[in-house]
N, C-alpha and C. Protein backbone atom coordinates (compact mmCIF):
# COMPACT_ATOMS: atom_id res chain seq x y z
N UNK A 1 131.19 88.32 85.19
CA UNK A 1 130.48 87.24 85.88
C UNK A 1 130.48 86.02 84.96
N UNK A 2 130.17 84.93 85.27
CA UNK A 2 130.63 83.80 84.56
C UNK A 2 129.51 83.15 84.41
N UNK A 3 129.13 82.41 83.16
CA UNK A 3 127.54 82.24 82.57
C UNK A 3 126.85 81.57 83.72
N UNK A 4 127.55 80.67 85.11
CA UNK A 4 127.00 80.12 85.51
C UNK A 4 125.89 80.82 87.08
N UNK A 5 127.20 82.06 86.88
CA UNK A 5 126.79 83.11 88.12
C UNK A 5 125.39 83.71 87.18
N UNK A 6 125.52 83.91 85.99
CA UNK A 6 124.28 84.68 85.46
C UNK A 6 123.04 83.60 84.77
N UNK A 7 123.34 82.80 84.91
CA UNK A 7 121.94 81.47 85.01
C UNK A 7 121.34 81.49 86.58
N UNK A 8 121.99 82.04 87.47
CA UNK A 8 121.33 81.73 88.62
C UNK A 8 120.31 82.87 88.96
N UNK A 9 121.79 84.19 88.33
CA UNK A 9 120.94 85.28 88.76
C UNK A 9 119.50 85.48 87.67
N UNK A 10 119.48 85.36 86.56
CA UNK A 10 118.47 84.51 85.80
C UNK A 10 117.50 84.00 86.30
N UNK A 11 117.64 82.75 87.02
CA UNK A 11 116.70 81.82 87.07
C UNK A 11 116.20 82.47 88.77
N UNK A 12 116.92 83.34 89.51
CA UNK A 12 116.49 83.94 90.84
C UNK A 12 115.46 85.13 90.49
N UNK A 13 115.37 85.92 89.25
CA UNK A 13 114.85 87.00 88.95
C UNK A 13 113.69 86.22 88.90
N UNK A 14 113.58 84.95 87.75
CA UNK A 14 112.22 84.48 87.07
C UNK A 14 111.28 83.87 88.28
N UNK A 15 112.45 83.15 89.30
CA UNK A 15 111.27 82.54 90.45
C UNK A 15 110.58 84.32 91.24
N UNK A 16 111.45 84.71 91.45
CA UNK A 16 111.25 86.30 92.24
C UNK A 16 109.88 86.74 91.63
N UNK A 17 109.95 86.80 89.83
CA UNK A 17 108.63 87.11 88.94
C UNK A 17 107.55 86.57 89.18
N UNK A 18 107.33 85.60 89.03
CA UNK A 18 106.76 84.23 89.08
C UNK A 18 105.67 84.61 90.77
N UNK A 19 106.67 84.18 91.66
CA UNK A 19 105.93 84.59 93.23
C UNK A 19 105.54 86.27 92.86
N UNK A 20 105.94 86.97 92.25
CA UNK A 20 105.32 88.46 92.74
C UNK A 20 104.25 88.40 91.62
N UNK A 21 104.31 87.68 90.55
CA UNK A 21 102.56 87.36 89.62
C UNK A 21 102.04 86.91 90.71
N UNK A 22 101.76 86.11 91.01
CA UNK A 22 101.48 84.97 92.11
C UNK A 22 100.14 85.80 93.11
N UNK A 23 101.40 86.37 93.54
CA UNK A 23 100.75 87.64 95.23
C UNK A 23 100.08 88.39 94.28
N UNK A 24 100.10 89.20 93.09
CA UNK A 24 99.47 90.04 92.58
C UNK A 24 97.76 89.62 92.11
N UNK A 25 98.30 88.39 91.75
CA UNK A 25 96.54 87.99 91.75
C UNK A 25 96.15 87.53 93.04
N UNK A 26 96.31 86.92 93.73
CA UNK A 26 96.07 86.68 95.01
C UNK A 26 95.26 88.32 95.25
N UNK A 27 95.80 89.28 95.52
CA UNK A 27 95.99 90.76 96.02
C UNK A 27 94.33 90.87 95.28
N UNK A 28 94.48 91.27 93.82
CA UNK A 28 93.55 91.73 93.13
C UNK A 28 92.41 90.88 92.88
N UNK A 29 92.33 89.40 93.67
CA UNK A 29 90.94 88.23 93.56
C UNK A 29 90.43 89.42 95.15
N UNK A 30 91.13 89.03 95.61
CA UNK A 30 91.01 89.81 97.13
C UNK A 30 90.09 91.03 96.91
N UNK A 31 90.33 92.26 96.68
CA UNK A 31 89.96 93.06 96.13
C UNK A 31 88.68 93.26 95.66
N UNK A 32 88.59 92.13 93.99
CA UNK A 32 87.45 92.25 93.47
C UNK A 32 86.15 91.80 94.21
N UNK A 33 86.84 90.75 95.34
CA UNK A 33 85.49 90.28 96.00
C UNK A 33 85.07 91.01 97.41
N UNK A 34 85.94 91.73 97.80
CA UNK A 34 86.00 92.64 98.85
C UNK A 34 84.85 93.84 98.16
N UNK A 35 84.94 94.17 97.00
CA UNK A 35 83.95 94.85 96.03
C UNK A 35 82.81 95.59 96.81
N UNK A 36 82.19 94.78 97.13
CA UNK A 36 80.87 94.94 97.17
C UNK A 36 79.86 94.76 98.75
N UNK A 37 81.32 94.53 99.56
CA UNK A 37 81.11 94.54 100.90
C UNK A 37 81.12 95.86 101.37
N UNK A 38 80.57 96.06 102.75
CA UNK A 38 80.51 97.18 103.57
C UNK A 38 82.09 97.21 103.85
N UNK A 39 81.81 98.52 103.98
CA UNK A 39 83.20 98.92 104.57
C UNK A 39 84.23 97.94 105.82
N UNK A 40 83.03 97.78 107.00
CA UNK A 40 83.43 97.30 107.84
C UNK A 40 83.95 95.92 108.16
N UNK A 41 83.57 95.20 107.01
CA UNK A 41 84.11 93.84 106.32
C UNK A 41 85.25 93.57 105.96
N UNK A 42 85.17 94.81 104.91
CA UNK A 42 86.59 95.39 104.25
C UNK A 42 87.92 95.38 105.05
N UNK A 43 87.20 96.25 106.22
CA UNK A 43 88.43 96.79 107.13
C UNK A 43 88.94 95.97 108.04
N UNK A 44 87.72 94.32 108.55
CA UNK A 44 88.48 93.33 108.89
C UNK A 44 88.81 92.24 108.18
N UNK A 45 88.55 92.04 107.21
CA UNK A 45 89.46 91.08 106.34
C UNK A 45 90.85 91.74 106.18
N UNK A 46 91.17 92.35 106.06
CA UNK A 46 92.34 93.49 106.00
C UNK A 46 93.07 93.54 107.12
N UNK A 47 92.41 93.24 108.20
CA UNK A 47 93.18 93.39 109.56
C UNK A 47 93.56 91.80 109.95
N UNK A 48 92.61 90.89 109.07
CA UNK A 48 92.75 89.79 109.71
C UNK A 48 93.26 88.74 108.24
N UNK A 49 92.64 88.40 107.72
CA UNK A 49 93.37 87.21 106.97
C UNK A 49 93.54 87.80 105.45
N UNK A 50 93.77 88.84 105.20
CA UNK A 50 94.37 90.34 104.02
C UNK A 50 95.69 90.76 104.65
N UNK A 51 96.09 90.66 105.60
CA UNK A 51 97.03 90.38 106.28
C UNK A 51 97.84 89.88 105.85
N UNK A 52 97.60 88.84 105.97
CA UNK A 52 99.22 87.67 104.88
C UNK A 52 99.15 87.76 103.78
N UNK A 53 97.80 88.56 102.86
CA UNK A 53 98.47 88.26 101.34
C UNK A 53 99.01 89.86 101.64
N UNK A 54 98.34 91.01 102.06
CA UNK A 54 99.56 92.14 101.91
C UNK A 54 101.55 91.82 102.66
N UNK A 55 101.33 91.06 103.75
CA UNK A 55 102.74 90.06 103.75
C UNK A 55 103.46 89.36 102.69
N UNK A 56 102.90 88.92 102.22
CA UNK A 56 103.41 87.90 100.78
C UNK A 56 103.71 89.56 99.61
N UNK A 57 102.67 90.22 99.72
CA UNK A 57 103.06 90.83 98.55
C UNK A 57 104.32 91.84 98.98
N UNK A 58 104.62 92.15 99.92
CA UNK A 58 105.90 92.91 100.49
C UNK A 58 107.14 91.90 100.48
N UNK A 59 106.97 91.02 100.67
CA UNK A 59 108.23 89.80 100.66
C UNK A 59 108.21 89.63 99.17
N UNK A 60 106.89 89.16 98.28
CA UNK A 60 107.78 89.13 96.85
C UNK A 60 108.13 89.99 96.31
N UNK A 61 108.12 91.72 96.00
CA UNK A 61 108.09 92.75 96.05
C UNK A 61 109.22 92.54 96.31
N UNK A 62 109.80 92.63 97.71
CA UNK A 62 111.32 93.02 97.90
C UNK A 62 112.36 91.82 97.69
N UNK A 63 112.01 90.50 97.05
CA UNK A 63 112.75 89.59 96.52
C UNK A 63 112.80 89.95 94.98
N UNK A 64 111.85 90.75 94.51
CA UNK A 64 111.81 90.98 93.42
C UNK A 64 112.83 92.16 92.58
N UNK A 65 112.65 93.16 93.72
CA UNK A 65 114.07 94.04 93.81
C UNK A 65 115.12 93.88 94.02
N UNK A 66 115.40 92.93 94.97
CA UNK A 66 116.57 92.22 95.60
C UNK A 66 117.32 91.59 94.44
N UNK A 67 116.35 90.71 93.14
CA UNK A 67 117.13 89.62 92.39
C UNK A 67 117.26 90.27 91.40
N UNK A 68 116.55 91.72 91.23
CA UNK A 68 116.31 92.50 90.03
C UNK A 68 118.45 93.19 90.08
N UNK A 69 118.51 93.23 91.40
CA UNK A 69 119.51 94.15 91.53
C UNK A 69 120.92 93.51 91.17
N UNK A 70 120.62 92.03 91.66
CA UNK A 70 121.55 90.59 90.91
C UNK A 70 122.15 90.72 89.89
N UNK A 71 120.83 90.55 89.18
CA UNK A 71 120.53 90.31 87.73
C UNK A 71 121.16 91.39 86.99
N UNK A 72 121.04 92.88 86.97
CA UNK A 72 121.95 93.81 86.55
C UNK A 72 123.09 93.77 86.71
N UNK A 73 123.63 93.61 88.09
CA UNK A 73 125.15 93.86 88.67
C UNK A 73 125.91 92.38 87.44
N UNK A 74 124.93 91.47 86.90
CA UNK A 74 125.64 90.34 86.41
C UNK A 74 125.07 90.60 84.84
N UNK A 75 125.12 92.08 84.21
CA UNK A 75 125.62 93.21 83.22
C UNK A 75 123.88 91.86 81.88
N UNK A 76 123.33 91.80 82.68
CA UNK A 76 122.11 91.46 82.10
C UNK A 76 121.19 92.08 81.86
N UNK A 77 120.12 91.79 80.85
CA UNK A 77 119.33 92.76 80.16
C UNK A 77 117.22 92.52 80.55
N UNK A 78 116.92 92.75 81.05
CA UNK A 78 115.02 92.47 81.39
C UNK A 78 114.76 92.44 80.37
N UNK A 79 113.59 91.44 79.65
CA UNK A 79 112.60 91.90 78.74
C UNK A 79 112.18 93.04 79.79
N UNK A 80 111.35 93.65 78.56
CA UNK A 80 110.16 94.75 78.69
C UNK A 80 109.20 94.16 79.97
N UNK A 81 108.59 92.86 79.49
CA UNK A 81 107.60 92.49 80.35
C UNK A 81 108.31 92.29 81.84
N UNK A 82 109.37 91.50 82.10
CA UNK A 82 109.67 91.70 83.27
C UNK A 82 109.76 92.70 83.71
N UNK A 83 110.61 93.85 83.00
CA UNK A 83 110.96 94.96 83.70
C UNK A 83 109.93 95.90 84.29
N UNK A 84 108.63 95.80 83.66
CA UNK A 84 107.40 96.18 83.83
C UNK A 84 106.61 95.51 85.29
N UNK A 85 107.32 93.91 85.56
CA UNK A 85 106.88 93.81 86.95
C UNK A 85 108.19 94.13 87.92
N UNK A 86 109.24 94.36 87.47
CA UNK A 86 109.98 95.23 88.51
C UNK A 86 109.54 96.48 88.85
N UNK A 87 109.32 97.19 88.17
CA UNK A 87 109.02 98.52 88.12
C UNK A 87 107.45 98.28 89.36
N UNK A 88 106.60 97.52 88.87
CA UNK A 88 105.29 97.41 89.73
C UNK A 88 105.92 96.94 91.14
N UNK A 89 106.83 96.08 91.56
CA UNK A 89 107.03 95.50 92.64
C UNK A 89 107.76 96.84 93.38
N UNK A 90 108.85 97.21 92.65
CA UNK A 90 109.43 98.88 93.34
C UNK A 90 108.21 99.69 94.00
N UNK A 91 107.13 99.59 92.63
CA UNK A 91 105.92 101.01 93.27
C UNK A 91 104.94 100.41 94.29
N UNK A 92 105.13 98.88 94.41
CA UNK A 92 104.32 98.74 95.77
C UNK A 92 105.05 98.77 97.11
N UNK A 93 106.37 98.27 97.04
CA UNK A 93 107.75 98.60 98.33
C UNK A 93 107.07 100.48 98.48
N UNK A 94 107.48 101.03 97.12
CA UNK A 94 107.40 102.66 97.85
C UNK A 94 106.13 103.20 98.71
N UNK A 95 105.25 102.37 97.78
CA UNK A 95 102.85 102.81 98.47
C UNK A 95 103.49 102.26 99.55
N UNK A 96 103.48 100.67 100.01
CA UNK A 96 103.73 100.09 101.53
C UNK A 96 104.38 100.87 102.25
N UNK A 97 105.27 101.38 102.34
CA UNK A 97 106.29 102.00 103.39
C UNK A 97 105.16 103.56 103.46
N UNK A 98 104.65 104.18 102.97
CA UNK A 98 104.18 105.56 103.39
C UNK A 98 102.78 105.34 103.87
C-alpha cells in the first residue's frame, strides 16, 4: 500500500476513535444519571431519546471495526490504547446483536 493509501487509512481509524470516545461518554453520562431513577424512567428514556445515543454507539462501533479492518489490511500497527477501543467497539457490536 502506498504511504498515501495508509495516511488515510490512519487518519479513518483516528476519526472512527475519536466518534466511538465520543458515543462512549455520551452512553456512560446517560447511564450515570439514569442512576437513580425508577425503573420505569429508565425504561423510557431508553425507548425514547437513549435511542439515538444506543444508534450512534452501533454506527461508531461498526465504523470503528470497519476502519480497524483498513488499517491492518494496509500492514499497520494500533497503539495499545487504540487497540483497546477496538477491542471495546467489537464487544459492544457482539452485546448489541444478542
Amino acid at each position: 500500500m502506498v504511504p498515501s493509501e495508509q495516511a488515510a487509512a490512519t487518519d479513518r481509524l483516528r476519526r472512527a476513535l475519536l466518534a466511538f470516545q465520543s458515543a462512549q461518554s455520551l452512553s456512560l453520562a446517560a447511564h450515570r444519571r439514569l442512576k437513580t431513577l425508577p425503573q420505569s424512567e429508565v425504561d423510557a428514556f431508553w425507548d425514547g431519546p437513549g435511542h439515538r445515543i444506543e444508534a450512534t454507539m452501533r454506527s461508531a462501533s461498526a465504523e470503528v471495526v470497519t476502519a480497524f479492518k483498513t488499517f491492518s489490511a494496509a500492514s499497520l500497527v494500533a497503539a495499545a490504547g487504540d487497540r483497546h477501543l477496538v477491542t471495546a467497539a467489537q464487544r459492544y457490536l457482539a452485546e448489541s446483536t444478542t
